[in-house]
PDBML (XML) file of the C-alpha atoms, coordinates in Angstrom:
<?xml version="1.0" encoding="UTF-8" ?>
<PDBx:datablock datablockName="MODEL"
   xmlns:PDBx="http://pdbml.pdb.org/schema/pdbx-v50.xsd"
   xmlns:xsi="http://www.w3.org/2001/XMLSchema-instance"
   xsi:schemaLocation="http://pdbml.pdb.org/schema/pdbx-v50.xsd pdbx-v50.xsd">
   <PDBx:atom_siteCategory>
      <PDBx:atom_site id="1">
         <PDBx:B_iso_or_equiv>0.00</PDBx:B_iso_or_equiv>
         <PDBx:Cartn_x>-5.004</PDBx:Cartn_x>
         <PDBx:Cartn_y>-2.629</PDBx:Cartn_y>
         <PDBx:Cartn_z>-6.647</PDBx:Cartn_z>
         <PDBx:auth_asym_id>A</PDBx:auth_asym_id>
         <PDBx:auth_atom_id>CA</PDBx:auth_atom_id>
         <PDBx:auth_comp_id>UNK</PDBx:auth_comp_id>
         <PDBx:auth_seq_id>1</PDBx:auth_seq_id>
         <PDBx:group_PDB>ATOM</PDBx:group_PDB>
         <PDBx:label_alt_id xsi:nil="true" />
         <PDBx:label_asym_id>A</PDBx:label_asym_id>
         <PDBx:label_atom_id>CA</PDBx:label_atom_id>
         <PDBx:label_comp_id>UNK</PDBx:label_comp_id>
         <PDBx:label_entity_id>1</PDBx:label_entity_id>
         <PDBx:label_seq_id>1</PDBx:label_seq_id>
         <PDBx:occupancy>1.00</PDBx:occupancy>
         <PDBx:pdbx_PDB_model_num>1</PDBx:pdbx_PDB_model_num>
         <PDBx:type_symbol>C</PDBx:type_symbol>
      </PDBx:atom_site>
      <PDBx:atom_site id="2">
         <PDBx:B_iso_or_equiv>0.00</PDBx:B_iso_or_equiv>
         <PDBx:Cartn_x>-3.310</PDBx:Cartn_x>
         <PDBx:Cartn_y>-0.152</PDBx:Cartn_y>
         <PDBx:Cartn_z>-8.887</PDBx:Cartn_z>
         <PDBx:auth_asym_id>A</PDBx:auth_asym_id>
         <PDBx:auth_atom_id>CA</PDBx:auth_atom_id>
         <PDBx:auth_comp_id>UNK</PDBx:auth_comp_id>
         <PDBx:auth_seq_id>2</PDBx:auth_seq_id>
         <PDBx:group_PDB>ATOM</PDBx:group_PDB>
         <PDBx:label_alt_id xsi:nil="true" />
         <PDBx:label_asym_id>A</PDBx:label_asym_id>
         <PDBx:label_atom_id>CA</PDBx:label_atom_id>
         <PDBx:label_comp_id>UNK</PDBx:label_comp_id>
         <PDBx:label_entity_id>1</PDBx:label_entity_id>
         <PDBx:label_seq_id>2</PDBx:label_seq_id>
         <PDBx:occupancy>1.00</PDBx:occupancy>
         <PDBx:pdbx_PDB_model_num>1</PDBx:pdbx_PDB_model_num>
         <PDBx:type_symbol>C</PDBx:type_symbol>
      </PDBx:atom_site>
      <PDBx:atom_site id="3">
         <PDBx:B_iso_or_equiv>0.00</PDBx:B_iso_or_equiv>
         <PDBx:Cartn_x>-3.367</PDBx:Cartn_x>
         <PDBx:Cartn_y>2.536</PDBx:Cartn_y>
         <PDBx:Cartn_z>-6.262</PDBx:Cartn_z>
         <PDBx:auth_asym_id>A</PDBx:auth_asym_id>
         <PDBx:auth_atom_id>CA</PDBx:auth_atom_id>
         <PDBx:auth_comp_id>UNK</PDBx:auth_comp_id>
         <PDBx:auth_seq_id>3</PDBx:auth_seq_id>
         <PDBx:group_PDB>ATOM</PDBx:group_PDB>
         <PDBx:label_alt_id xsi:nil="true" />
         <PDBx:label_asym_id>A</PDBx:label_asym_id>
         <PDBx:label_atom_id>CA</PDBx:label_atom_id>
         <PDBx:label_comp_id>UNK</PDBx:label_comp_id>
         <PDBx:label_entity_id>1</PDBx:label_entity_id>
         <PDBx:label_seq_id>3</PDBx:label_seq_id>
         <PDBx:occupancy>1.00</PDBx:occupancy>
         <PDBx:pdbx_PDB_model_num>1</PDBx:pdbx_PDB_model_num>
         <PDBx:type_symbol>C</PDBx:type_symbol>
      </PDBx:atom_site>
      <PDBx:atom_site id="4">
         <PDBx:B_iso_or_equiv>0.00</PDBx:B_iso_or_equiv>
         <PDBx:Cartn_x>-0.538</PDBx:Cartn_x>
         <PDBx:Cartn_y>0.405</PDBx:Cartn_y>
         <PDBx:Cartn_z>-4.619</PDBx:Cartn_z>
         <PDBx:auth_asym_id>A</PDBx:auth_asym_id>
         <PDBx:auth_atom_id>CA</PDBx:auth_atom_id>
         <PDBx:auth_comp_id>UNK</PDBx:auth_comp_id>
         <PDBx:auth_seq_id>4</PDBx:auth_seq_id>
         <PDBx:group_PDB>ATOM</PDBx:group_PDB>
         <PDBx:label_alt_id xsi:nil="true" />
         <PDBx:label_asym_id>A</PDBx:label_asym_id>
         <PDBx:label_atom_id>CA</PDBx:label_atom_id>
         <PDBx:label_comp_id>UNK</PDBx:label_comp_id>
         <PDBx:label_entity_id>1</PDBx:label_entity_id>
         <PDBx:label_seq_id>4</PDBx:label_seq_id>
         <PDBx:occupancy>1.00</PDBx:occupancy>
         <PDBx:pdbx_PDB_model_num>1</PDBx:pdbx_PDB_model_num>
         <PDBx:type_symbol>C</PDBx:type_symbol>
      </PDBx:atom_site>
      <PDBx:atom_site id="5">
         <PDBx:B_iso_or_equiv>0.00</PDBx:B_iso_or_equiv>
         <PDBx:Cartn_x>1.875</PDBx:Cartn_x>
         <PDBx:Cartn_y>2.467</PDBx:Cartn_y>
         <PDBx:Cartn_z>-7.728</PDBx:Cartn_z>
         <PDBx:auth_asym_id>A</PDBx:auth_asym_id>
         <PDBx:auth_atom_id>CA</PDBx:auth_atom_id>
         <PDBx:auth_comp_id>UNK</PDBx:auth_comp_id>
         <PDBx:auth_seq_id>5</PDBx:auth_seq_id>
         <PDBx:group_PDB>ATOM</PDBx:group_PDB>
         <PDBx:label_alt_id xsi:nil="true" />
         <PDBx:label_asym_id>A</PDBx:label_asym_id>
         <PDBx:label_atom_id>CA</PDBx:label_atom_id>
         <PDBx:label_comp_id>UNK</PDBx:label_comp_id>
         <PDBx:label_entity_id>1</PDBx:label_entity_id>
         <PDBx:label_seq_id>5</PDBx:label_seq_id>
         <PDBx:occupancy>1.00</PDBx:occupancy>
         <PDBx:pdbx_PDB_model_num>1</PDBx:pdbx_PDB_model_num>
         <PDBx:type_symbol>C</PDBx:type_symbol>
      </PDBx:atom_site>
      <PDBx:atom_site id="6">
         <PDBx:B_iso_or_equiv>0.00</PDBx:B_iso_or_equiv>
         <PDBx:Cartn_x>3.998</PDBx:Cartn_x>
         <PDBx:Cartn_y>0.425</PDBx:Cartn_y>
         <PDBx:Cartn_z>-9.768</PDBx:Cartn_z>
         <PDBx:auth_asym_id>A</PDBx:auth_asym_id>
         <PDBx:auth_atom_id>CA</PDBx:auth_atom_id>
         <PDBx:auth_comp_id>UNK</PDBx:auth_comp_id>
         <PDBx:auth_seq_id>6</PDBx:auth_seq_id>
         <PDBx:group_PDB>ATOM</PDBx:group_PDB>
         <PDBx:label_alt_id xsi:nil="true" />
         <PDBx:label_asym_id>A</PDBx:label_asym_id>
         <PDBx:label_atom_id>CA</PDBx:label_atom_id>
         <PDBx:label_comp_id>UNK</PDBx:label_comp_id>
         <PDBx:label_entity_id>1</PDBx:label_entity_id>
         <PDBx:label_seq_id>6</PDBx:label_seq_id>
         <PDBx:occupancy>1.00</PDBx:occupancy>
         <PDBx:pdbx_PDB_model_num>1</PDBx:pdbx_PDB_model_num>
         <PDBx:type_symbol>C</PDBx:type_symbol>
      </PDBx:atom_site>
      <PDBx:atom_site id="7">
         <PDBx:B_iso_or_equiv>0.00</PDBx:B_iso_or_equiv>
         <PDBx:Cartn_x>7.155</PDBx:Cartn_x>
         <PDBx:Cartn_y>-0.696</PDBx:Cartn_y>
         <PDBx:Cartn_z>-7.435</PDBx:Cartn_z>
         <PDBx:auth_asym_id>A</PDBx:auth_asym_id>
         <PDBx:auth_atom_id>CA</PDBx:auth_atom_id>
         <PDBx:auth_comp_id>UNK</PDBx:auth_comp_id>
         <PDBx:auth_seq_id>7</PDBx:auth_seq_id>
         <PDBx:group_PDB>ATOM</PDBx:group_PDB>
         <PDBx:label_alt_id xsi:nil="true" />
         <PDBx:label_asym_id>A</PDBx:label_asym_id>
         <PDBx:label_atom_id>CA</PDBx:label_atom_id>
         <PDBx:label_comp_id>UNK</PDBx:label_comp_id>
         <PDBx:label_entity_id>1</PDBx:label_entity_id>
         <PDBx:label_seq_id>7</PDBx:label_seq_id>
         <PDBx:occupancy>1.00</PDBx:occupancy>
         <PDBx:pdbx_PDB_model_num>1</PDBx:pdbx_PDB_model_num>
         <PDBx:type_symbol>C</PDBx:type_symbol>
      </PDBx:atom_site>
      <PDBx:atom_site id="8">
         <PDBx:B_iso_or_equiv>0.00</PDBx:B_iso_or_equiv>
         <PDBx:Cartn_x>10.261</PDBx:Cartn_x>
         <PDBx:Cartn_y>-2.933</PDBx:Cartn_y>
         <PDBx:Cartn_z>-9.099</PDBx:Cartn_z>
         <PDBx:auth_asym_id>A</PDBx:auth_asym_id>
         <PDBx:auth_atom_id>CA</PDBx:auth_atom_id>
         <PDBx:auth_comp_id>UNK</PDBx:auth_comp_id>
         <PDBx:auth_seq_id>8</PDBx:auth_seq_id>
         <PDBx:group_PDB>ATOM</PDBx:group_PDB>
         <PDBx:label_alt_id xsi:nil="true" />
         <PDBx:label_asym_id>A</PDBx:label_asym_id>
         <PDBx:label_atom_id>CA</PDBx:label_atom_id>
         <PDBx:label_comp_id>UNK</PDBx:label_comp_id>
         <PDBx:label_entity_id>1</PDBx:label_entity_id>
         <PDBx:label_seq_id>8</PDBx:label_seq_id>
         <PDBx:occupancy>1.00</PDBx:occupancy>
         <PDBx:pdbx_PDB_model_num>1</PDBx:pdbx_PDB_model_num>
         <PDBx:type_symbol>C</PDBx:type_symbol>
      </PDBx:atom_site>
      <PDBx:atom_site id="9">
         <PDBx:B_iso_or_equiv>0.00</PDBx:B_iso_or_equiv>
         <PDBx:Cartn_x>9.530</PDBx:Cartn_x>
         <PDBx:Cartn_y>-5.839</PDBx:Cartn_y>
         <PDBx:Cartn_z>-6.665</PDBx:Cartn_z>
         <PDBx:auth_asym_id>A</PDBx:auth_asym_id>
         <PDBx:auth_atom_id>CA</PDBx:auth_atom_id>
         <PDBx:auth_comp_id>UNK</PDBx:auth_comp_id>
         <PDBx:auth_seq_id>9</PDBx:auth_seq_id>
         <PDBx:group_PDB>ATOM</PDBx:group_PDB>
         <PDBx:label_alt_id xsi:nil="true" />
         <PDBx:label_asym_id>A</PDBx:label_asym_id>
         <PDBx:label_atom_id>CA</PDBx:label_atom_id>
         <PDBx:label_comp_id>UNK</PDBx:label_comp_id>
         <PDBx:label_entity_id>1</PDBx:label_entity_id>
         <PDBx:label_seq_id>9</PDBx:label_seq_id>
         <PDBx:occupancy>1.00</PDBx:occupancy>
         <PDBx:pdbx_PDB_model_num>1</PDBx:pdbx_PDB_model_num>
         <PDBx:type_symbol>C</PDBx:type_symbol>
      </PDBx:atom_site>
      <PDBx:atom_site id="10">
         <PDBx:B_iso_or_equiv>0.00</PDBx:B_iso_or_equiv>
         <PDBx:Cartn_x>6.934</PDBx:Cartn_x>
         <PDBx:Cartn_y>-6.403</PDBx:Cartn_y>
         <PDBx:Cartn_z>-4.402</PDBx:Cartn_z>
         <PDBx:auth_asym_id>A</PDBx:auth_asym_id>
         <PDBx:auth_atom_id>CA</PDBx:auth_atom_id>
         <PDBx:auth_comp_id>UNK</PDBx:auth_comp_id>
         <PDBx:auth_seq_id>10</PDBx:auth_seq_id>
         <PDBx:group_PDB>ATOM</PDBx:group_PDB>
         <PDBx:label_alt_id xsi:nil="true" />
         <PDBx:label_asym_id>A</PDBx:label_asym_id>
         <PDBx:label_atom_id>CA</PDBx:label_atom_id>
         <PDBx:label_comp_id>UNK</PDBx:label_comp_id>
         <PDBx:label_entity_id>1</PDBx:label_entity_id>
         <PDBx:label_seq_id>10</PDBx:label_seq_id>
         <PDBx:occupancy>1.00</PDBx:occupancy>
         <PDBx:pdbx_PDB_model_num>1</PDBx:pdbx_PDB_model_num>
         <PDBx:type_symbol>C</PDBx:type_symbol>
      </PDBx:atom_site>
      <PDBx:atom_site id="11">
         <PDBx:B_iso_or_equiv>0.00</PDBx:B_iso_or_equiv>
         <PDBx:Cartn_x>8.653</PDBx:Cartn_x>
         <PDBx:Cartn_y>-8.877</PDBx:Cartn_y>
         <PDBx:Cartn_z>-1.857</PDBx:Cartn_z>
         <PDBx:auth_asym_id>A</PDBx:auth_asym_id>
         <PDBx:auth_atom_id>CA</PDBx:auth_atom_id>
         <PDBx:auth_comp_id>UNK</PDBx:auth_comp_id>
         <PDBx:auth_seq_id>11</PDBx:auth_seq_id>
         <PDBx:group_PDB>ATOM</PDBx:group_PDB>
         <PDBx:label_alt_id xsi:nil="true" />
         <PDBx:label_asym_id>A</PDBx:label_asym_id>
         <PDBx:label_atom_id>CA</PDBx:label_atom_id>
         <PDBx:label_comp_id>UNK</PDBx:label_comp_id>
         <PDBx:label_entity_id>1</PDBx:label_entity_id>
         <PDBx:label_seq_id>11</PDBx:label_seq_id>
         <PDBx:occupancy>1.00</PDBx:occupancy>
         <PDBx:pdbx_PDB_model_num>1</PDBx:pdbx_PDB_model_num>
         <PDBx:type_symbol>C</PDBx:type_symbol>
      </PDBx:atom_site>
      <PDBx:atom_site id="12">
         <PDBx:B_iso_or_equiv>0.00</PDBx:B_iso_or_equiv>
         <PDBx:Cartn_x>11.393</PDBx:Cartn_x>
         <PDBx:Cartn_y>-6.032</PDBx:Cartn_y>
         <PDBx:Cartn_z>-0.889</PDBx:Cartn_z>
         <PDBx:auth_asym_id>A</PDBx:auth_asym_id>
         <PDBx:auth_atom_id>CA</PDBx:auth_atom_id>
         <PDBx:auth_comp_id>UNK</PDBx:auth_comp_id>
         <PDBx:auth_seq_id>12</PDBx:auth_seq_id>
         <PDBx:group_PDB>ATOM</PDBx:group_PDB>
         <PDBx:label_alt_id xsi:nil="true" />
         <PDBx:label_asym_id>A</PDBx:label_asym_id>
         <PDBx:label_atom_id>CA</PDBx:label_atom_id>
         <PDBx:label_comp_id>UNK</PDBx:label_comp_id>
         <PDBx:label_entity_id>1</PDBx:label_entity_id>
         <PDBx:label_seq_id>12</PDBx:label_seq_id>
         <PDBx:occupancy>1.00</PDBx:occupancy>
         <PDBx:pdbx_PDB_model_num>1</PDBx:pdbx_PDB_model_num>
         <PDBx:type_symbol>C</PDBx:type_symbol>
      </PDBx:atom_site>
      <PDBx:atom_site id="13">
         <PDBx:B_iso_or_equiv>0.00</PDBx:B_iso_or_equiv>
         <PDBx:Cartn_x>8.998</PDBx:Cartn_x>
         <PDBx:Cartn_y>-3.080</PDBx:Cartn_y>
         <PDBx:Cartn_z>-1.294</PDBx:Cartn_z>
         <PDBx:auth_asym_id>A</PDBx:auth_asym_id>
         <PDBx:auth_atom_id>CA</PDBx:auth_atom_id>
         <PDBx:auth_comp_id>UNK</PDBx:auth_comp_id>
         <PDBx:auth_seq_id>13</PDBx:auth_seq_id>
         <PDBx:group_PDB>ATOM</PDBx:group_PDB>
         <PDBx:label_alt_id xsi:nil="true" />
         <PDBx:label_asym_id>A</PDBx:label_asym_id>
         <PDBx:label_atom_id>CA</PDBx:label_atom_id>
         <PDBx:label_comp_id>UNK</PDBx:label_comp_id>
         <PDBx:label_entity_id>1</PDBx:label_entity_id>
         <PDBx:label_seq_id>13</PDBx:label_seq_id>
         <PDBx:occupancy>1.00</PDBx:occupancy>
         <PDBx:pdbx_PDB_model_num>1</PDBx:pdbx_PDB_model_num>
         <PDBx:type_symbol>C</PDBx:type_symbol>
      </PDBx:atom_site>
      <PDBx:atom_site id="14">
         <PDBx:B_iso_or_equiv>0.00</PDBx:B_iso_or_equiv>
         <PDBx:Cartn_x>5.703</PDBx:Cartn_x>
         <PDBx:Cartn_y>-4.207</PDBx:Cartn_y>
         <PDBx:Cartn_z>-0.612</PDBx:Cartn_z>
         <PDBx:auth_asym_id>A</PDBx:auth_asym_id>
         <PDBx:auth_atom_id>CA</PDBx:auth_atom_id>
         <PDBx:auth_comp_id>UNK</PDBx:auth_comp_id>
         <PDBx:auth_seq_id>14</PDBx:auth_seq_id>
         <PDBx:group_PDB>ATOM</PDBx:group_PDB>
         <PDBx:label_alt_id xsi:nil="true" />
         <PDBx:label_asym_id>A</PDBx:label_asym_id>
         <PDBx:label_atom_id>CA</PDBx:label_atom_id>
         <PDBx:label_comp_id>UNK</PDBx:label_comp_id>
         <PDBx:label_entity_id>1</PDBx:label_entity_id>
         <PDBx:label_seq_id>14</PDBx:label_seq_id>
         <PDBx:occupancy>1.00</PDBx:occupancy>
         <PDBx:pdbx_PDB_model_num>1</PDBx:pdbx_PDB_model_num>
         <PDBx:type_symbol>C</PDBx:type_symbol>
      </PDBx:atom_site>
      <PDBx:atom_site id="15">
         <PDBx:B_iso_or_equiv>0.00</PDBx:B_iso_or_equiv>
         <PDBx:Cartn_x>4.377</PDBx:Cartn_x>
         <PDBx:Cartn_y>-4.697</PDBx:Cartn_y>
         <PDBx:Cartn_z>2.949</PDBx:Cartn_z>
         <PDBx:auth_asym_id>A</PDBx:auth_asym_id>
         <PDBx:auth_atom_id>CA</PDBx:auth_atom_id>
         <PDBx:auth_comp_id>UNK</PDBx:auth_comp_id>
         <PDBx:auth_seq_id>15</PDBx:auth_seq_id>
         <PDBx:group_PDB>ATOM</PDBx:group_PDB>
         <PDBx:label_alt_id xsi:nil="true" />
         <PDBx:label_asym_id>A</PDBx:label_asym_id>
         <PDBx:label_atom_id>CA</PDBx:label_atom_id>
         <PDBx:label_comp_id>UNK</PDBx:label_comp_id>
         <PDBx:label_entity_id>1</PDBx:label_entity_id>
         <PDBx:label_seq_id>15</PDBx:label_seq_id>
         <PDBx:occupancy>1.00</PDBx:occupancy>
         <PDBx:pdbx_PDB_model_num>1</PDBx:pdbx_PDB_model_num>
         <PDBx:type_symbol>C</PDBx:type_symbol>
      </PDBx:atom_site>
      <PDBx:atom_site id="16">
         <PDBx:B_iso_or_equiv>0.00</PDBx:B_iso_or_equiv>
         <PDBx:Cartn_x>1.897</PDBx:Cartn_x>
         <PDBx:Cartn_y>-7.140</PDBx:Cartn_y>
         <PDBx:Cartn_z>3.957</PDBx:Cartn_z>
         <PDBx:auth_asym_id>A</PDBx:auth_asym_id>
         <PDBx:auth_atom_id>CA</PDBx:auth_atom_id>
         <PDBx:auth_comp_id>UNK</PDBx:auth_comp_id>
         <PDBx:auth_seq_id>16</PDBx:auth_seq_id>
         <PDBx:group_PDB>ATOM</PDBx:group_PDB>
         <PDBx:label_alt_id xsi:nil="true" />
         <PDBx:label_asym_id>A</PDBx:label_asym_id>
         <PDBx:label_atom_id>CA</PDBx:label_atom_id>
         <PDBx:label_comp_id>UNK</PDBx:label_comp_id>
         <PDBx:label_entity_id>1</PDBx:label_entity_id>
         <PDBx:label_seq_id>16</PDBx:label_seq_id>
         <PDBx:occupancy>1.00</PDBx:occupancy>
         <PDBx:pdbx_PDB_model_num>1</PDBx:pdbx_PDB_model_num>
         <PDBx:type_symbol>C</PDBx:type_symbol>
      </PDBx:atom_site>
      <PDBx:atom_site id="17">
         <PDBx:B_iso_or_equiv>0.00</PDBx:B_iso_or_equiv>
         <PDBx:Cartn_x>0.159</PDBx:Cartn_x>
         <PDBx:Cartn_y>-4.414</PDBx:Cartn_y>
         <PDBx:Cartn_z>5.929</PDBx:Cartn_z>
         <PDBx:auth_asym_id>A</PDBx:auth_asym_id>
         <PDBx:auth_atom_id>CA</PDBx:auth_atom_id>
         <PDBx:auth_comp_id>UNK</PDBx:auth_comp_id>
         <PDBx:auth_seq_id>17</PDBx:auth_seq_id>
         <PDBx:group_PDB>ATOM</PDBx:group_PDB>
         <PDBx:label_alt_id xsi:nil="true" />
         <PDBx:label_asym_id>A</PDBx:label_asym_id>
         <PDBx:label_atom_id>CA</PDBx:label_atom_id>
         <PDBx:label_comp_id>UNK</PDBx:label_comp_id>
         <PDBx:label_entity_id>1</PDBx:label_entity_id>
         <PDBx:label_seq_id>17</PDBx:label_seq_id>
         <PDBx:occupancy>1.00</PDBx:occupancy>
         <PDBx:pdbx_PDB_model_num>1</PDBx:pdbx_PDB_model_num>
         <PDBx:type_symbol>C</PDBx:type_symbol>
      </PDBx:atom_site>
      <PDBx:atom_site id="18">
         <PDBx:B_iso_or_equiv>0.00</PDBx:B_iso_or_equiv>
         <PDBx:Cartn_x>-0.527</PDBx:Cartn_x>
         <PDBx:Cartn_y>-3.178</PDBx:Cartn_y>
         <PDBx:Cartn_z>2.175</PDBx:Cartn_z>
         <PDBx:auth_asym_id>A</PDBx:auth_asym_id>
         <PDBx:auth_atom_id>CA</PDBx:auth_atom_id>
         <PDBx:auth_comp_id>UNK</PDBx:auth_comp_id>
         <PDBx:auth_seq_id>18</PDBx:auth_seq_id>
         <PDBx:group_PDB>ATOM</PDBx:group_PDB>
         <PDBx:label_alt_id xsi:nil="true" />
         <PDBx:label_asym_id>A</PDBx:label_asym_id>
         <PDBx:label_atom_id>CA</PDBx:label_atom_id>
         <PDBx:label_comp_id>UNK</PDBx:label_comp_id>
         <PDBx:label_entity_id>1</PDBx:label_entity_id>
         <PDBx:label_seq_id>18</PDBx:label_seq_id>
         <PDBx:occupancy>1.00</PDBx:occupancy>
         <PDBx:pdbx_PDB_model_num>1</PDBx:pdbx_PDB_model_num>
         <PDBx:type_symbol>C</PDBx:type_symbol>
      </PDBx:atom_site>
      <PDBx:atom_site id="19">
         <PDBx:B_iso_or_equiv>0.00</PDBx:B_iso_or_equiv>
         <PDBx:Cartn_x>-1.992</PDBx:Cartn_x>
         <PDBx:Cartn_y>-6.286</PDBx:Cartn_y>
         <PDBx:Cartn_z>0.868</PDBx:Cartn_z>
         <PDBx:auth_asym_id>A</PDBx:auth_asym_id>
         <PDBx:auth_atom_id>CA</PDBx:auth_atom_id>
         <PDBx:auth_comp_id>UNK</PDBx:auth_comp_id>
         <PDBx:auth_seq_id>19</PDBx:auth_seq_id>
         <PDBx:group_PDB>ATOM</PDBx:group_PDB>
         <PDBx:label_alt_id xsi:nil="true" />
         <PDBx:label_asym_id>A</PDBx:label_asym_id>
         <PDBx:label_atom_id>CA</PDBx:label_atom_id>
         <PDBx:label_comp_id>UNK</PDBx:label_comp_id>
         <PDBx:label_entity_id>1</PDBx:label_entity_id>
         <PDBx:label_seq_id>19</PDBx:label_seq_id>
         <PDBx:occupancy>1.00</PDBx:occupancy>
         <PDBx:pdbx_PDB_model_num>1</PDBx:pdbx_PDB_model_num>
         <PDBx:type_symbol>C</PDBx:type_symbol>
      </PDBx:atom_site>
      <PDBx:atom_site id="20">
         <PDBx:B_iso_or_equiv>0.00</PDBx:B_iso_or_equiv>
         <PDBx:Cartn_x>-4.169</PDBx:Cartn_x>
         <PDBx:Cartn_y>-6.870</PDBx:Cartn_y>
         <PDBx:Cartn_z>4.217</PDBx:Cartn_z>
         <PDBx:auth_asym_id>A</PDBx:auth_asym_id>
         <PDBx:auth_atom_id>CA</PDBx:auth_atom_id>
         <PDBx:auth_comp_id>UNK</PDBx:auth_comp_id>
         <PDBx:auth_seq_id>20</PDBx:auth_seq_id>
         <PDBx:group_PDB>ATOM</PDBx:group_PDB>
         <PDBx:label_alt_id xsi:nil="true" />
         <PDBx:label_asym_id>A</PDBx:label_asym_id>
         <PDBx:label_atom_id>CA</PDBx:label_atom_id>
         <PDBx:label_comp_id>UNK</PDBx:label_comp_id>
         <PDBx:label_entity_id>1</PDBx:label_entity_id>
         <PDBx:label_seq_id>20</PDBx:label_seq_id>
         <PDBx:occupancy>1.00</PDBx:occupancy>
         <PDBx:pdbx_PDB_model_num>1</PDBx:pdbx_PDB_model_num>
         <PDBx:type_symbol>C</PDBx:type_symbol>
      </PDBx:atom_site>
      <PDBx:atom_site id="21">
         <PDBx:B_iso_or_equiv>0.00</PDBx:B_iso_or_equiv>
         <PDBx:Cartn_x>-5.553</PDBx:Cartn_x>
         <PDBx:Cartn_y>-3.579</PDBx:Cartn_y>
         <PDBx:Cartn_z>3.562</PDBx:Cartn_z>
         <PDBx:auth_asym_id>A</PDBx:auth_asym_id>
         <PDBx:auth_atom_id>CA</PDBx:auth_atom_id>
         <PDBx:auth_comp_id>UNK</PDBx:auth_comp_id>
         <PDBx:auth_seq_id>21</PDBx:auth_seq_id>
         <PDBx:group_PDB>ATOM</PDBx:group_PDB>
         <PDBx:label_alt_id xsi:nil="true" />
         <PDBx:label_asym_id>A</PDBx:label_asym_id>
         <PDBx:label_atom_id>CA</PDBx:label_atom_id>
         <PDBx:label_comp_id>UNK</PDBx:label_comp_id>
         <PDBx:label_entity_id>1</PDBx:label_entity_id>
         <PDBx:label_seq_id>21</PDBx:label_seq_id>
         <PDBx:occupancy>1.00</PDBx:occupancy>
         <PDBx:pdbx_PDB_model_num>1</PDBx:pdbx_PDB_model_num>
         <PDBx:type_symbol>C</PDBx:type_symbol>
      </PDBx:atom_site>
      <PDBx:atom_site id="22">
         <PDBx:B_iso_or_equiv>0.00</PDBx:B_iso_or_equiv>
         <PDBx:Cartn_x>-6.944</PDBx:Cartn_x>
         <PDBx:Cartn_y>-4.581</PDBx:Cartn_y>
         <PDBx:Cartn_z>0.604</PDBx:Cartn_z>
         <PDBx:auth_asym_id>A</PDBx:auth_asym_id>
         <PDBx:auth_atom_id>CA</PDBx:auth_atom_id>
         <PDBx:auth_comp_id>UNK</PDBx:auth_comp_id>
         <PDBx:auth_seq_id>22</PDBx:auth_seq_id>
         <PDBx:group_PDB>ATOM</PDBx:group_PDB>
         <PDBx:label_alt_id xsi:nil="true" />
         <PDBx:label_asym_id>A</PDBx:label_asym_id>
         <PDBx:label_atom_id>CA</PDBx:label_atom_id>
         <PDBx:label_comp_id>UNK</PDBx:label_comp_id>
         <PDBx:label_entity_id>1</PDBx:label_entity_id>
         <PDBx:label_seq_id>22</PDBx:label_seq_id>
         <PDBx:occupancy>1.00</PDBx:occupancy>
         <PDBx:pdbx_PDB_model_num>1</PDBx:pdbx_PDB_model_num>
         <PDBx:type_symbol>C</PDBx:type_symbol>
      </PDBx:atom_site>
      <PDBx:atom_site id="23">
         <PDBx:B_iso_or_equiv>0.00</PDBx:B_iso_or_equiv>
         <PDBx:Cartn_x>-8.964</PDBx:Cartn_x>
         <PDBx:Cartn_y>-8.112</PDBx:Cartn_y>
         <PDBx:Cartn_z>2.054</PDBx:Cartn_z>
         <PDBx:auth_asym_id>A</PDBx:auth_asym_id>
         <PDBx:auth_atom_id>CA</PDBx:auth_atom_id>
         <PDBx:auth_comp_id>UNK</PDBx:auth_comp_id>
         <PDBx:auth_seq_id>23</PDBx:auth_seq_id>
         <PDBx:group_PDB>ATOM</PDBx:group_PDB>
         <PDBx:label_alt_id xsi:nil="true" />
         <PDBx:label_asym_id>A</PDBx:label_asym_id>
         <PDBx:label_atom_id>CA</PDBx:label_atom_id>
         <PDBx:label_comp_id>UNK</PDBx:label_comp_id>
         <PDBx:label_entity_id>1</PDBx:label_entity_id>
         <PDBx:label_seq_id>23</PDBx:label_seq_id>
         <PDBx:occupancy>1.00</PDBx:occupancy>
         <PDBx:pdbx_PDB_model_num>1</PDBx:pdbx_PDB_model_num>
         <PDBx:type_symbol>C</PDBx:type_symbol>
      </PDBx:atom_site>
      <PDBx:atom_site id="24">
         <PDBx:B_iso_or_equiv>0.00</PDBx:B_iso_or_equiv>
         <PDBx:Cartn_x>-10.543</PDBx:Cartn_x>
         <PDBx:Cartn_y>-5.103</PDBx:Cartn_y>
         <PDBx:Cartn_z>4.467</PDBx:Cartn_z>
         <PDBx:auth_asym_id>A</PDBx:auth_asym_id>
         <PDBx:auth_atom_id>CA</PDBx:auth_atom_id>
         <PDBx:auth_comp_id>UNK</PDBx:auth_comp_id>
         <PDBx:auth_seq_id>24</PDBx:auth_seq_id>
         <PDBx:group_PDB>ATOM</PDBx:group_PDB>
         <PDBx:label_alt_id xsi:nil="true" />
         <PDBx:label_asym_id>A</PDBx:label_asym_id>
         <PDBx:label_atom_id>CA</PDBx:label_atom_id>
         <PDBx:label_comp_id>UNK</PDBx:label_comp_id>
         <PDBx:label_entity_id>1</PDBx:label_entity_id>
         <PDBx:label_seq_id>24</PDBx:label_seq_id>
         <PDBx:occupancy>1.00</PDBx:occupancy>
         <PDBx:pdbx_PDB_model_num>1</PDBx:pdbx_PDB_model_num>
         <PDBx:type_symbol>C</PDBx:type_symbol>
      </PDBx:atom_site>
   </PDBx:atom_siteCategory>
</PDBx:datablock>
């Protein structure tokens, strides 16, 4: 999870292509 960095907020920033990435 912490490879993901450390953004200011994940709604704006963070795509759910990310997170999916992780449940794979």
């Amino acid at each position: 999870v912490f490879r993901l960095g450390v953004g200011k907020e994940p709604p704006a920033f963070f795509r759910v292509e990310d997170a999916l990435s992780l449940v794979s």
